[in-house]
Structure formats: structure tokens, C-alpha cells
Protein backbone atom coordinates (compact mmCIF):
# COMPACT_ATOMS: atom_id res chain seq x y z
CA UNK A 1 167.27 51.10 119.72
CA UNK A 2 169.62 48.63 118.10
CA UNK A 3 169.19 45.17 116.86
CA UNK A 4 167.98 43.14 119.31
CA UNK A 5 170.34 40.01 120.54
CA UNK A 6 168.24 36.88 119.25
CA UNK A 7 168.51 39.09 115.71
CA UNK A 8 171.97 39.30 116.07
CA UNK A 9 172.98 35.80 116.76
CA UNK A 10 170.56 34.42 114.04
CA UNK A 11 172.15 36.71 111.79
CA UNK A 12 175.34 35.31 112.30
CA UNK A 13 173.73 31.47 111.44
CA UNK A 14 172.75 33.55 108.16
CA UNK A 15 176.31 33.89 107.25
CA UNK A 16 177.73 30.95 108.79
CA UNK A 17 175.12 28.30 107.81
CA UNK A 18 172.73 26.94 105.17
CA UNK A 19 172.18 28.04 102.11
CA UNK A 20 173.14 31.18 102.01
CA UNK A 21 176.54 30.63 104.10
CA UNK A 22 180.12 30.01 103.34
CA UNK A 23 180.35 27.20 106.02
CA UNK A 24 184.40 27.36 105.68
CA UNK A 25 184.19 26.94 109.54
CA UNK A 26 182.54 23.95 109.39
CA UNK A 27 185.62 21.89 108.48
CA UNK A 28 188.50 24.60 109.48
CA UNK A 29 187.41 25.19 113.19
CA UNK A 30 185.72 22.22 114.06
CA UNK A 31 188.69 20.77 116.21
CA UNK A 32 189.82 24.38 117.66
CA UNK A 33 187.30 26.29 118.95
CA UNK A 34 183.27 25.43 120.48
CA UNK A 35 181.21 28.64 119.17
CA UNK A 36 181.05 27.01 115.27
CA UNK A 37 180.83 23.27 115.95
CA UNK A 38 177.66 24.31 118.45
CA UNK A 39 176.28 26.57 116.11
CA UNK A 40 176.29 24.28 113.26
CA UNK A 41 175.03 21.63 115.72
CA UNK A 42 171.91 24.19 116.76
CA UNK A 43 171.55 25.25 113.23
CA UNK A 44 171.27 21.55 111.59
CA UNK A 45 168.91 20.70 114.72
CA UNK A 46 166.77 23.79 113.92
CA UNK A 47 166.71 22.18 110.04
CA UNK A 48 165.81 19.14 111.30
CA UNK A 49 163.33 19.78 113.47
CA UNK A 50 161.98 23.37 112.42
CA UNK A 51 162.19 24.87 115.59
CA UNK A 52 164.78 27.52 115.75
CA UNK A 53 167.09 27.70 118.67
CA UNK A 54 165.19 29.47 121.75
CA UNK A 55 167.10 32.25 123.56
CA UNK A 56 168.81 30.37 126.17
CA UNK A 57 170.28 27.93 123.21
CA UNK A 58 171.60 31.22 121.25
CA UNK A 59 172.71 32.89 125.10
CA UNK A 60 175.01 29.77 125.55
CA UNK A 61 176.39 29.90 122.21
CA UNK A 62 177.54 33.42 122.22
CA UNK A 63 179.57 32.66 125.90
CA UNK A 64 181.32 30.22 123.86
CA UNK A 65 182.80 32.92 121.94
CA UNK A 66 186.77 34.09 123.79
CA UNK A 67 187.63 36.42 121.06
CA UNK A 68 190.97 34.64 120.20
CA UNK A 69 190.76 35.83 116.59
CA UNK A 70 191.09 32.55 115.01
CA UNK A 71 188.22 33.01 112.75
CA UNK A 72 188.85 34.01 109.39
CA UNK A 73 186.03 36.30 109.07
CA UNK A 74 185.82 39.96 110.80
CA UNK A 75 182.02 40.29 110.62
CA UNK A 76 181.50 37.58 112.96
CA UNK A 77 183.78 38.93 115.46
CA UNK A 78 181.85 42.44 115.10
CA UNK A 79 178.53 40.23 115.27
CA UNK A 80 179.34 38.76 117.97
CA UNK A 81 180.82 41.35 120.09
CA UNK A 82 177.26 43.12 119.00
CA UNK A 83 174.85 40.34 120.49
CA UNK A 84 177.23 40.06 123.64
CA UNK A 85 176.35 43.86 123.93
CA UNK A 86 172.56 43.89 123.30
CA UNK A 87 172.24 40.82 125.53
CA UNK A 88 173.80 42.74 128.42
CA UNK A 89 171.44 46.03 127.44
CA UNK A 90 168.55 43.37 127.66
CA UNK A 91 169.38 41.68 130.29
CA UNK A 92 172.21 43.10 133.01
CA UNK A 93 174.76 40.87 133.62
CA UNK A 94 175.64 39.39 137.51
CA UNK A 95 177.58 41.37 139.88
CA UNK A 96 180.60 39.10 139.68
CA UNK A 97 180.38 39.10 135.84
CA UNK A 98 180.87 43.00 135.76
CA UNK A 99 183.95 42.65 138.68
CA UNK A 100 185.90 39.94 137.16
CA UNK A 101 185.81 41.86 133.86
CA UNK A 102 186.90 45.10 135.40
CA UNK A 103 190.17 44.02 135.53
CA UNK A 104 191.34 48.06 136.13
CA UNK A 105 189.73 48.49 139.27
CA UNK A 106 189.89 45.06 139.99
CA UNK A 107 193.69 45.19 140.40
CA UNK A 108 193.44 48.73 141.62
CA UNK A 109 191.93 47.66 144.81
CA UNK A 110 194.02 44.29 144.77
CA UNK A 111 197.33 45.85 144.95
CA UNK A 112 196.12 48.90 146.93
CA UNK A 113 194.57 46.14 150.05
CA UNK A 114 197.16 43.23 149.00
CA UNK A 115 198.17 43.22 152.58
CA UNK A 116 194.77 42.20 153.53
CA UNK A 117 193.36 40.65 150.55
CA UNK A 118 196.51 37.97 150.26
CA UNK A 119 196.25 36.25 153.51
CA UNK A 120 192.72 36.13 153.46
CA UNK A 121 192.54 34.27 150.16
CA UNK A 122 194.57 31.74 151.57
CA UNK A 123 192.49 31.04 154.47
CA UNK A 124 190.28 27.59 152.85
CA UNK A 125 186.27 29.53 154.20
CA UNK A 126 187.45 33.01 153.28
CA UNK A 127 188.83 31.28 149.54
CA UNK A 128 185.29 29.76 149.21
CA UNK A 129 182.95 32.52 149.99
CA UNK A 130 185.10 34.55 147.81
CA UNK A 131 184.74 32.40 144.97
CA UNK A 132 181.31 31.58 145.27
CA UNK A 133 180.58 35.30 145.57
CA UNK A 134 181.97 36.26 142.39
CA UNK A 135 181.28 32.86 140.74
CA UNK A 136 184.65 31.69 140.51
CA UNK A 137 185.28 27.71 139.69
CA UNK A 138 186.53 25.99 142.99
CA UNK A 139 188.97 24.90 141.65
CA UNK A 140 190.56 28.06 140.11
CA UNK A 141 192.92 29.77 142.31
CA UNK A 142 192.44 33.36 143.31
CA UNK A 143 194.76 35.82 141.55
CA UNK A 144 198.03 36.49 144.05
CA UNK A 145 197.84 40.87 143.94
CA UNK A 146 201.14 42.65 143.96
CA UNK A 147 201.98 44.73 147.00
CA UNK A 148 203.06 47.50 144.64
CA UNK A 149 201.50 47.78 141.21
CA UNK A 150 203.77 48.47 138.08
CA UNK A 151 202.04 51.75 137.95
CA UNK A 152 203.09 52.83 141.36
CA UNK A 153 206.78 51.38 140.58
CA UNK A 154 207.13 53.45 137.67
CA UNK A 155 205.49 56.66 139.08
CA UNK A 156 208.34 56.07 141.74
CA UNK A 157 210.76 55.84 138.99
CA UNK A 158 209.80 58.97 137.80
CA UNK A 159 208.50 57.39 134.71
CA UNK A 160 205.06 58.61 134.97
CA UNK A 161 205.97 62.14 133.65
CA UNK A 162 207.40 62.44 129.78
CA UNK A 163 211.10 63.52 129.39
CA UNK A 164 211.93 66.45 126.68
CA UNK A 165 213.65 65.43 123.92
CA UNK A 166 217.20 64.98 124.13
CA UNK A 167 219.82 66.67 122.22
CA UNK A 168 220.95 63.47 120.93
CA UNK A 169 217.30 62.68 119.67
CA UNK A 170 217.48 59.38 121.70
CA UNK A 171 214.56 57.08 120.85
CA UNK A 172 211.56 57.37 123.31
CA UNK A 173 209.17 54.68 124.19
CA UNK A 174 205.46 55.15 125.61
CA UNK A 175 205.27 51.83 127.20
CA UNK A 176 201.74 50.29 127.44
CA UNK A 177 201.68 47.72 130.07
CA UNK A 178 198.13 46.36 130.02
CA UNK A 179 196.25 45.45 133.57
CA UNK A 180 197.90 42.03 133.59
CA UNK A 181 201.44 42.72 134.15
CA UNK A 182 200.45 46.10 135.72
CA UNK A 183 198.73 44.33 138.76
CA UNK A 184 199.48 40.79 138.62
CA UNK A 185 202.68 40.32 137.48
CA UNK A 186 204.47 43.75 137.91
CA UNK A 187 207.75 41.58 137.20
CA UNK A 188 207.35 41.25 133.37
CA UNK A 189 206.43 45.28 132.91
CA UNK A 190 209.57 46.07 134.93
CA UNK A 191 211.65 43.78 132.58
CA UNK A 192 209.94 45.64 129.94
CA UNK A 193 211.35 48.80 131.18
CA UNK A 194 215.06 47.29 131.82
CA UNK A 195 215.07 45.55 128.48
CA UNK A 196 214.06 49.28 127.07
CA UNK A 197 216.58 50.86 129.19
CA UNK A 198 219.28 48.71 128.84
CA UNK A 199 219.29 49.56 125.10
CA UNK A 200 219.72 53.19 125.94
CA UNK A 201 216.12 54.21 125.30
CA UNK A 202 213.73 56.80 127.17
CA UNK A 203 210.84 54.91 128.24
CA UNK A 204 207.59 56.95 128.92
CA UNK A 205 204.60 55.14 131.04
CA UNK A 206 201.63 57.56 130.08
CA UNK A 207 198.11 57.77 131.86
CA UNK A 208 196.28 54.54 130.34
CA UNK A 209 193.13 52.89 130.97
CA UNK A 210 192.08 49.00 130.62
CA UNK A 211 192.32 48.34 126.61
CA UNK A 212 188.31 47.36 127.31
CA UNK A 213 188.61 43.52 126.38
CA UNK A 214 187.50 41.90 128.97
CA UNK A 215 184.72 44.74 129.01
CA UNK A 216 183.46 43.67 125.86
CA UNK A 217 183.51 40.25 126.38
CA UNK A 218 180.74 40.53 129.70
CA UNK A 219 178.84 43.08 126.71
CA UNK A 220 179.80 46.16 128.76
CA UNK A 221 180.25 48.51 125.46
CA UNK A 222 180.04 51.67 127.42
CA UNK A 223 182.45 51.26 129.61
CA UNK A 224 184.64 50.26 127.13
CA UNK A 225 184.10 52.89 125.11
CA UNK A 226 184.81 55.58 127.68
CA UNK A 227 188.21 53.68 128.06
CA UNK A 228 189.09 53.33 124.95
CA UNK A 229 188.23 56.84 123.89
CA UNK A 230 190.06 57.58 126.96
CA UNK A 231 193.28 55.51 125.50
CA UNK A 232 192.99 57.15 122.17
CA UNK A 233 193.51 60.64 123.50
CA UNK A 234 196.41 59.91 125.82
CA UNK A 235 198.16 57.47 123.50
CA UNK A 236 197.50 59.77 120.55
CA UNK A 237 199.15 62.82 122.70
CA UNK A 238 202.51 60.13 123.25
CA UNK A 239 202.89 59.49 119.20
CA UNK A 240 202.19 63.62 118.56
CA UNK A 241 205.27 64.09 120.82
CA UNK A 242 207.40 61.43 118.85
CA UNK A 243 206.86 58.35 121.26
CA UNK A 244 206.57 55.21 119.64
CA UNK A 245 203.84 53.39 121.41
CA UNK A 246 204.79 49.59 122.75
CA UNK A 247 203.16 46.97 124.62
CA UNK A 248 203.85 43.73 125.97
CA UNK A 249 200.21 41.92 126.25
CA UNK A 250 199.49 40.15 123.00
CA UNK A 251 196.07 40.96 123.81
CA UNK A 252 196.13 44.52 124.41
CA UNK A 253 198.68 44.79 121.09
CA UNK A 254 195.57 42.10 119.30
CA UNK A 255 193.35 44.78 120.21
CA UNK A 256 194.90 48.01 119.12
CA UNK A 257 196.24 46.84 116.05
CA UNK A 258 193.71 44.35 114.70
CA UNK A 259 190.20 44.42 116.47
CA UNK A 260 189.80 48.13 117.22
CA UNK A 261 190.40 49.27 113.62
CA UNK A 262 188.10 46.25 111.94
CA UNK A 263 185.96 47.76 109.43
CA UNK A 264 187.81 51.44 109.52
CA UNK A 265 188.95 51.61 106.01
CA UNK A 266 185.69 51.19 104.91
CA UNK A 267 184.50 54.56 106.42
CA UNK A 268 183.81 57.89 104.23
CA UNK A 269 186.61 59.58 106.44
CA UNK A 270 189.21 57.25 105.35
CA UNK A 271 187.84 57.16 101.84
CA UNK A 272 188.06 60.78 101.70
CA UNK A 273 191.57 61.00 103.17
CA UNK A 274 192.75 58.34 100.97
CA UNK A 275 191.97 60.64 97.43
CA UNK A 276 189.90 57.81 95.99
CA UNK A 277 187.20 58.76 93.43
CA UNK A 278 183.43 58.53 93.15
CA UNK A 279 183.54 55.09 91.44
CA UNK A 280 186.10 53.06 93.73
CA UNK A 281 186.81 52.18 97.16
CA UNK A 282 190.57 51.47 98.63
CA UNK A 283 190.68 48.44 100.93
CA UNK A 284 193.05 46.66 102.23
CA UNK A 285 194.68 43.68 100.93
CA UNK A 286 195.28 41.55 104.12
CA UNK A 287 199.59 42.36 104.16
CA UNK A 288 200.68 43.47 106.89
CA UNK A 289 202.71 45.90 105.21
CA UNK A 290 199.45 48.25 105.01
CA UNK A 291 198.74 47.74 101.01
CA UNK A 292 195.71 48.41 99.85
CA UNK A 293 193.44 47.56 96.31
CA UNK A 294 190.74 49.11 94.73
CA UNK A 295 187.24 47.90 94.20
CA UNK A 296 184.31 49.33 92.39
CA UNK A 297 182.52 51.33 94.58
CA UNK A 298 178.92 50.93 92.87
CA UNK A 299 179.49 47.29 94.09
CA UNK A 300 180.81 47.62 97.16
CA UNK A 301 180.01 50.63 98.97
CA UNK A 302 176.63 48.77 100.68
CA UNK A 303 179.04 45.79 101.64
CA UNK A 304 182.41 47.84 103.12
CA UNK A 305 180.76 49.93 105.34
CA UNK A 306 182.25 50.64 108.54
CA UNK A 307 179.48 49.78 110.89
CA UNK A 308 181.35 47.61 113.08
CA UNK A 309 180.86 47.14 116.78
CA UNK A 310 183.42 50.00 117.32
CA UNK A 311 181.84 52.60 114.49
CA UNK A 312 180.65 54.93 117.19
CA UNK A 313 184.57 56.39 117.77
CA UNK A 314 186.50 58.05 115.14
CA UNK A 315 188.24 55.75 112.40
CA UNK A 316 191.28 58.06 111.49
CA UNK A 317 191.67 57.71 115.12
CA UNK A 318 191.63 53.98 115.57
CA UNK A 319 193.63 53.56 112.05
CA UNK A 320 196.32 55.87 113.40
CA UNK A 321 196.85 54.06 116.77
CA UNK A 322 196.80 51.01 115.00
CA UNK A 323 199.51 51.95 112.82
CA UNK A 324 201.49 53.66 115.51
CA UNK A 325 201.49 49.83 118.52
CA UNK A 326 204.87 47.32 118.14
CA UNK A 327 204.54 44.18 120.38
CA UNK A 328 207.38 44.46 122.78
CA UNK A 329 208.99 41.20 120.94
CA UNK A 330 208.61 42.71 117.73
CA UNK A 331 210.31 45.91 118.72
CA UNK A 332 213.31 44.58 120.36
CA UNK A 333 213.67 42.41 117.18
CA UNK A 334 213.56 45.20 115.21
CA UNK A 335 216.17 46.80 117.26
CA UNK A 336 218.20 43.40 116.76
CA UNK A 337 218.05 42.88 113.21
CA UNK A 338 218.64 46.84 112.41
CA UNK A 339 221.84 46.29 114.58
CA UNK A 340 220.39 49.18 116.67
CA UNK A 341 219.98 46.79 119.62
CA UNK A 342 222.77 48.24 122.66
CA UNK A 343 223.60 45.30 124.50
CA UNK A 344 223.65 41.38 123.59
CA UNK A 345 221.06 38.99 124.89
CA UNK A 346 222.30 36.57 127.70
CA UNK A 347 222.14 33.11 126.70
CA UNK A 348 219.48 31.20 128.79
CA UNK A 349 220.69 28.11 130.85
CA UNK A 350 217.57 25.64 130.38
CA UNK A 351 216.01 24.12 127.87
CA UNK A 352 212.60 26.37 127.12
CA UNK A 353 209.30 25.03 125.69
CA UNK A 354 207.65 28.44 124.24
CA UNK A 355 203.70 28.69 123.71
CA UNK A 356 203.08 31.73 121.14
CA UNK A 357 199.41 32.27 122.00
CA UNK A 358 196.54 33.44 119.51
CA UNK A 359 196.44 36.94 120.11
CA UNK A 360 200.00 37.52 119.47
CA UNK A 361 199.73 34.97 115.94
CA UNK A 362 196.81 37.19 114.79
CA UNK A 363 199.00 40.27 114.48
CA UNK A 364 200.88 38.56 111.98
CA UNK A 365 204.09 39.71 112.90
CA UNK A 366 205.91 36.24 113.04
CA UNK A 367 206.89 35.17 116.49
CA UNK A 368 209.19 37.54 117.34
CA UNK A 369 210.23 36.12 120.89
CA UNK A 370 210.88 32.96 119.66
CA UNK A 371 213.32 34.18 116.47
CA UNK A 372 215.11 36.46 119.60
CA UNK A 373 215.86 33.46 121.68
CA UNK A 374 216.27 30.73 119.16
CA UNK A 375 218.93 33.30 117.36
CA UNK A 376 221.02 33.07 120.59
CA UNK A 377 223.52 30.56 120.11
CA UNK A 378 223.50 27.80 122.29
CA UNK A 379 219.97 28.28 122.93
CA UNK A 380 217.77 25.19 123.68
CA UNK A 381 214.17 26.84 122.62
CA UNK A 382 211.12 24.38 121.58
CA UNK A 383 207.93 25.95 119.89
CA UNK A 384 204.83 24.20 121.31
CA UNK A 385 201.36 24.54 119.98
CA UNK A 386 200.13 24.55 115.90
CA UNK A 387 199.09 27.75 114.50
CA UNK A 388 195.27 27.10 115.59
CA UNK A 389 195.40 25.87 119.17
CA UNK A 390 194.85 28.14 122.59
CA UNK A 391 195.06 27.50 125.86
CA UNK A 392 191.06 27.99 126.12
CA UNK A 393 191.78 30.61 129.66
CA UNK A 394 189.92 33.29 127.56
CA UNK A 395 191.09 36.20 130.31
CA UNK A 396 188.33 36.44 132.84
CA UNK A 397 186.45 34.10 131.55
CA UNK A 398 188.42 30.84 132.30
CA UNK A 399 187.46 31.83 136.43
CA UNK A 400 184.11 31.37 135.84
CA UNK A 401 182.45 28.63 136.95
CA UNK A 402 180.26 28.59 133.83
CA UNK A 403 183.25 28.57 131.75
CA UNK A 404 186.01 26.58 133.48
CA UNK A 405 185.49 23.18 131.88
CA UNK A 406 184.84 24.91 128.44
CA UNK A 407 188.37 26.59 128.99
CA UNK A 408 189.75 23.50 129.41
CA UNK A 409 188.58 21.56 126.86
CA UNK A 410 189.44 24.60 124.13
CA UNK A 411 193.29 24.40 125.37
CA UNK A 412 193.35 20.59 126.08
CA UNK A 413 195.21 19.85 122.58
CA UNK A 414 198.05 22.24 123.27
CA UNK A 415 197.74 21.41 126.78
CA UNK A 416 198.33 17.76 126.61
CA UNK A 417 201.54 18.95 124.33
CA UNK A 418 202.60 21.03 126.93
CA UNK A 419 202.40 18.47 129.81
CA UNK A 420 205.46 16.38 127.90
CA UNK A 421 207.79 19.26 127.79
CA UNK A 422 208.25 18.42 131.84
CA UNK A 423 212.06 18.79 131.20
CA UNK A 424 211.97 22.29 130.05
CA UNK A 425 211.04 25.76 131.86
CA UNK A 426 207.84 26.98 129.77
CA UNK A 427 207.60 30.54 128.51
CA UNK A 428 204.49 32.59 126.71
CA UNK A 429 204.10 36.58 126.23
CA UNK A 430 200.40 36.26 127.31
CA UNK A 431 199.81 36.39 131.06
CA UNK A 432 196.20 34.91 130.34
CA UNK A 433 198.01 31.54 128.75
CA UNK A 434 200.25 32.00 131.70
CA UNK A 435 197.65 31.42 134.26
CA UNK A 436 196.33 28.62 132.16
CA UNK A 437 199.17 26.64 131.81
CA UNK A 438 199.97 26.92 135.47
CA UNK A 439 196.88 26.30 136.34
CA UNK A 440 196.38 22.72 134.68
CA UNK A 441 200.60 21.87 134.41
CA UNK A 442 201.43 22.69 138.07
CA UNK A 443 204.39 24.22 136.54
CA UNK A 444 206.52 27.80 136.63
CA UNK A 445 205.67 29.84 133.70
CA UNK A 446 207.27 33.00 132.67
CA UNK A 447 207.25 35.68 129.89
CA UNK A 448 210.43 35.53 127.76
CA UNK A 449 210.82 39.58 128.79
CA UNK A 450 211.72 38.08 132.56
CA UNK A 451 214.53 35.82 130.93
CA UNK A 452 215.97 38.39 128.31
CA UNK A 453 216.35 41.40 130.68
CA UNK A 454 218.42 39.82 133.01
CA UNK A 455 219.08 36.05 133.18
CA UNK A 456 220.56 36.22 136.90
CA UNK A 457 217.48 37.61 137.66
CA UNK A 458 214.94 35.61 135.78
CA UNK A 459 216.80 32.77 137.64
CA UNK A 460 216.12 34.37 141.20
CA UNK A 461 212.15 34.63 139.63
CA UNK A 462 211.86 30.80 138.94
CA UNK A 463 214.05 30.39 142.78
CA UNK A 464 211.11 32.79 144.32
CA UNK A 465 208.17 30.78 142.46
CA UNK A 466 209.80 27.33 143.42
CA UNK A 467 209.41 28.61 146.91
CA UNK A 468 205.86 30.32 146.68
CA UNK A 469 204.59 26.86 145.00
């Protein structure tokens, strides 16, 4: 038996808070995010008063929590992710917690009864039983499901089975399209796919499972880790065979590359791999260009330990995946700036107000999108949004009723900036920020993949939504 939730949560006030906490969050995150301001409110009531905060206090706090990444420390992230998991072992979550986070099987039944499920939900007493059923706000509206999933597209395509190695040694691409744009917006994968093709490169769309974030945000950590193992072996199979592994969810890409492999490099496997000696450690030093420093070990090794919320699955593993996952931006600029990249990107027509959102930030790879379009000349791009706002939609958790004005109010900053771009078509690589910003702009929103494949037919996209609107 683990730690139990309330230990968890008051654990993190231990590191956060008082006397024996840093407290940088205090002052850094006070005007971009609700978990720290409400934990340093609970914490200096609980000083005040002496009464610590009772379950249901340290319950609500932890919701608060989307994941974005923002924070600067990775053992509250762990923590966190933790308590979310031992409250759902102590207490189950709702039905319509454990749906809306499934977002697999969630769009595998969308897309497979679309024909039915679509003109129900727009049919006002079907739309409000729905909603209330799975504890949807009433004033979100229900996800529109794709009559044909990407996955079914590209199994069509013959994509779905892996192509030999060419004589020519032609680059290959294991494309990992993410639930999202696999059952919601099939558009953006399939732009994906031409944007890969176009540039005269094999794409590959392997057997692959939800990358378990929305899973771990409702505390479901078995699941998760039955996917993710699941993930592992397939993806790992795809970069044995000389794929290199791409996605174009910021989220899915935040996951692999940042969250998964948290804590890692402190394991004994790594330590053991990486030839240090029995009085240091080898860390990393927070580049992205994977450097790493030494530390005494006699000091350390109680601190660095790799007991993080994902410690249960093999760390070589999780550091070699992340190692081996490009953002879809970042590898088409790569294939730009190497001169590698087979045909020239079409100048858009409109001005373009471009949201990078927090997932894609934290894998500190610049803002590759952006430097892709804004290179273009004639281009008319505008970046939107300081390096610490979101949009608040959190994935799943911005339908929730519970949740819904707490979305809002996280994104209302970059929000409000948003709503005077009016004059300009608005474009961000995460579908969650894309629901978001259509929800509360009443706008068309697209992912920059839909404009650089094929501007003709990014125009015909913004034509269809006009007309769906």
C-alpha cells in the first residue's frame, strides 16, 4: 500500500510552503495558474488558524492541477500526479470522469457510430441528457466525431503496414498522431502525412495506444500504464527498424519527451549504463542538447532517486523514446534549415495570429511553427500569448462542469489577447487550445499543418468551417 492521498498533498505544502519551502511559486505563478495561489491560500489559513486543510479542501486543490508543465519543479508534477492516483484508489472516480478521459475508446466509438451519434447531439433534449450524463458544462459543446477516423484513413492508405527499406535509404517516418487529430480532427493528421509525403518521405502509422494523459489526470495509473507500456514496445520496434518517431500533439510530444522520462537519470540502470563511479552521479544539466554534470553521489544518491510517478516501467526505456520523438514543427524545420526540405512552403494569404501553447513551450525546442511561417516571405504571422499563459481547456477537463469556469479563468489573459486579433485567422498545434479558443472566440481555428500542406486546401477547410458554424 502506497502513500495515502491526504499524505501526498500535504507533502507537497512541505516543499512548497513554510519554513521548510522554496516558495518561488508564490510570486512566479501567482497570476498563471490556480493550484499554488490556493495552496498558499489553504496553507497560510492552516497557519493562521491551526487547523490543517480537511480532505475535501486538499481534493479541490489537486483538480486544480492541468499538468501544463509550467512549474519549475518536477517533484511536484510527480506529487501530484501521485495524490491524483491514490485519491482515485481511495475513492473511484464517476462514470463520466473515467469516459471523458478515455479519449481512445471514446473516439473509437465516436467515429465508428458518427452517423448516429452526430445528429443526435444536435437535437437540444438529446444534447442535455448527454451532457448531464457525463457531467459536461451546458454550455460546452459536444465534440463533432469524424465519419472516418485518421486511423481508418491511413489503414486505407496502406499506411498501417511498414515499408522495407528502400534502395535509396529514403528517410522513414513512424507518425504518432495522438487521439485528438486521430478522431476529432482527422484533417490535421492527414496534412501531417502530405506535408511528410510531399517531401519525399515514407511515412509509417504504427499500432499506438492513447499516450495515457488524460488517464492520469482522472488518477487512472493502471490504465495508463498498460498503454504506455503498450506504446513503448510498438514505438520502440519503429526506431529498431530505423523510423524516426514524430508527432504532431504538443501534448503527446510534452509527454514522451519531458514527463514520461522525469526522474529516469536518476535510476541505478542509467547510472550503470552511463560508466559513472561509486562516488558520483551523472545528471542532467537542463540543455536540451542532452548534457549532463556530475554530483557527489554520497550527497545525492537519497535525493536523485528515480521514484517518480512513472518508476514502475523501465527507465532505459522511457530515456530512449524520449530521445528518439521530434514535434512535427520541429522536424519539418529541421528538414528546412538542413536544406533537406523537397518542396517550398506556400505563402499564406491572411494575416495569422499564432497561440504556441504550454505543452509545446515546455519541450524547449523554440517555436518551430512560428520560425516556418514567419520565414516565408510575405508572411503576415503575429505571436499571441507570453511564455506563461494557457488557454486553461486542460484536455478533458475543460468539459467538466466542475472545471469549466476554472478553465476559463486560467486562459482568460491570453484569451482576452486573442479576442483583438479579430482581423486575423488564428492558428495553434494543440487541438486542446483549439477547442478552447473556439469555444470562448466564436472563431475558426486551425493547426498551422492544415495551412502548410496545401494552402488551396487549408482555404477550402476555413470555406467548410464558415459553413458548419
Amino acid at each position: 500500500m502506497g502513500e495515502s492521498f491526504t499524505s501526498l498533498v500535504l507533502g507537497i505544502f512541505k516543499k512548497c510552503a513554510g519554513r521548510s519551502g522554496c516558495e518561488v511559486c508564490r510570486e512566479h505563478m501567482e497570476e498563471d495558474c490556480l493550484f499554488f495561489p490556493e495552496m498558499y491560500r489553504l496553507h497560510d489559513l492552516a497557519e493562521e488558524t491551526g487547523t490543517p486543510p480537511d480532505e475535501k479542501a486538499l481534493a479541490s486543490l489537486v483538480d486544480l492541477c492541468t499538468l501544463c508543465g509550467l512549474c519549475p519543479c518536477q517533484d511536484i508534477r510527480m506529487l501530484v500526479l501521485k495524490a491524483k492516483a491514490a485519491r482515485a484508489e481511495e475513492k473511484k472516480p464517476p462514470l463520466s470522469a473515467r469516459l471523458l478521459s478515455d479519449a481512445r475508446q471514446a473516439g473509437q466509438w465516436g467515429t465508428a457510430f458518427s452517423a448516429v451519434i452526430n445528429p443526435l447531439n444536435r437535437l437540444g433534449p438529446v444534447t442535455t441528457l448527454t451532457k448531464k450524463a457525463l457531467d459536461i458544462h451546458p454550455q460546452r459543446s459536444l465534440p463533432v466525431f469524424s465519419k472516418e477516423s485518421f486511423f481508418a484513413w491511413a489503414q486505407k492508405r496502406g499506411l498501417s503496414a511498414p515499408e522495407k527499406r528502400s534502395e535509396k535509404d529514403v528517410p522513414r517516418v513512424a507518425y504518432f498522431a495522438g487521439c485528438s487529430a486521430g478522431y476529432l480532427f482527422p484533417d490535421v493528421a492527414k496534412a501531417a502525412v502530405g506535408m511528410l509525403e510531399q517531401n519525399g518521405i515514407q511515412v509509417f502509422v504504427p499500432s499506438q495506444d492513447c499516450c495515457s494523459m488524460p488517464l492520469i489526470m482522472e488518477g487512472n495509473q493502471k490504465t495508463a500504464e498498460k498503454r504506455i507500456l503498450a506504446n513503448l514496445e510498438n514505438l520502440g520496434a519503429c526506431v529498431q527498424e530505423g523510423y524516426d518517431i514524430v508527432c504532431s500533439c504538443p501534448t503527446c510530444g510534452y509527454f514522451f519527451k519531458n514527463l514520461l522520462v522525469e526522474t529516469a537519470y536518476y535510476s541505478d540502470a542509467f547510472q550503470q549504463q552511463s560508466g559513472t563511479d561509486a562516488t558520483v552521479m551523472k545528471v542532467p544539466s537542463g540543455s536540451k542538447d542532452q548534457t549532463f554534470t556530475t554530483v557527489p553521489k554520497s550527497i545525492y544518491q537519497n535525493i536523485l532517486k528515480d521514484k517518480g510517478y512513472f518508476s514502475g516501467i523501465d527507465p532505459l526505456q522511457r530515456i530512449d523514446l524520449s530521445l528518439k520523438v521530434k514535434d512535427m514543427g520541429e522536424y519539418l524545420l529541421s528538414l528546412q534549415n538542413s536544406g533537406k526540405a523537397a518542396v517550398a512552403l506556400r505563402v499564406p494569404v491572411q494575416p495569422l495570429a499564432y497561440f504556441a501553447p504550454c505543452h509545446q513551450r515546455e519541450q524547449g525546442m523554440g517555436q518551430p511553427y512560428y520560425q516556418l511561417i514567419s520565414s516565408l516571405p510575405g508572411a503576415d504571422i503575429k505571436q499571441v500569448g507570453s511564455d506563461m499563459q494557457c488557454c486553461g481547456m486542460g484536455g478533458h477537463l475543460g468539459y467538466k462542469k466542475n472545471f469549466h469556469d476554472h478553465s476559463l479563468a486560467i486562459g482568460r489573459p491570453v484569451l482576452d489577447k486573442l479576442s483583438m486579433e479579430s482581423g486575423r485567422t488564428l492558428i495553434t498545434d494543440c487541438l486542446s487550445c483549439r477547442l478552447q479558443l473556439q469555444h470562448t472566440l466564436f472563431a475558426p481555428v486551425f493547426h498551422p499543418l492544415e495551412m502548410l500542406q496545401d494552402i488551396r486546401e487549408w482555404g477550402n477547410n476555413l470555406k467548410k468551417h464558415i459553413r458548419s458554424s
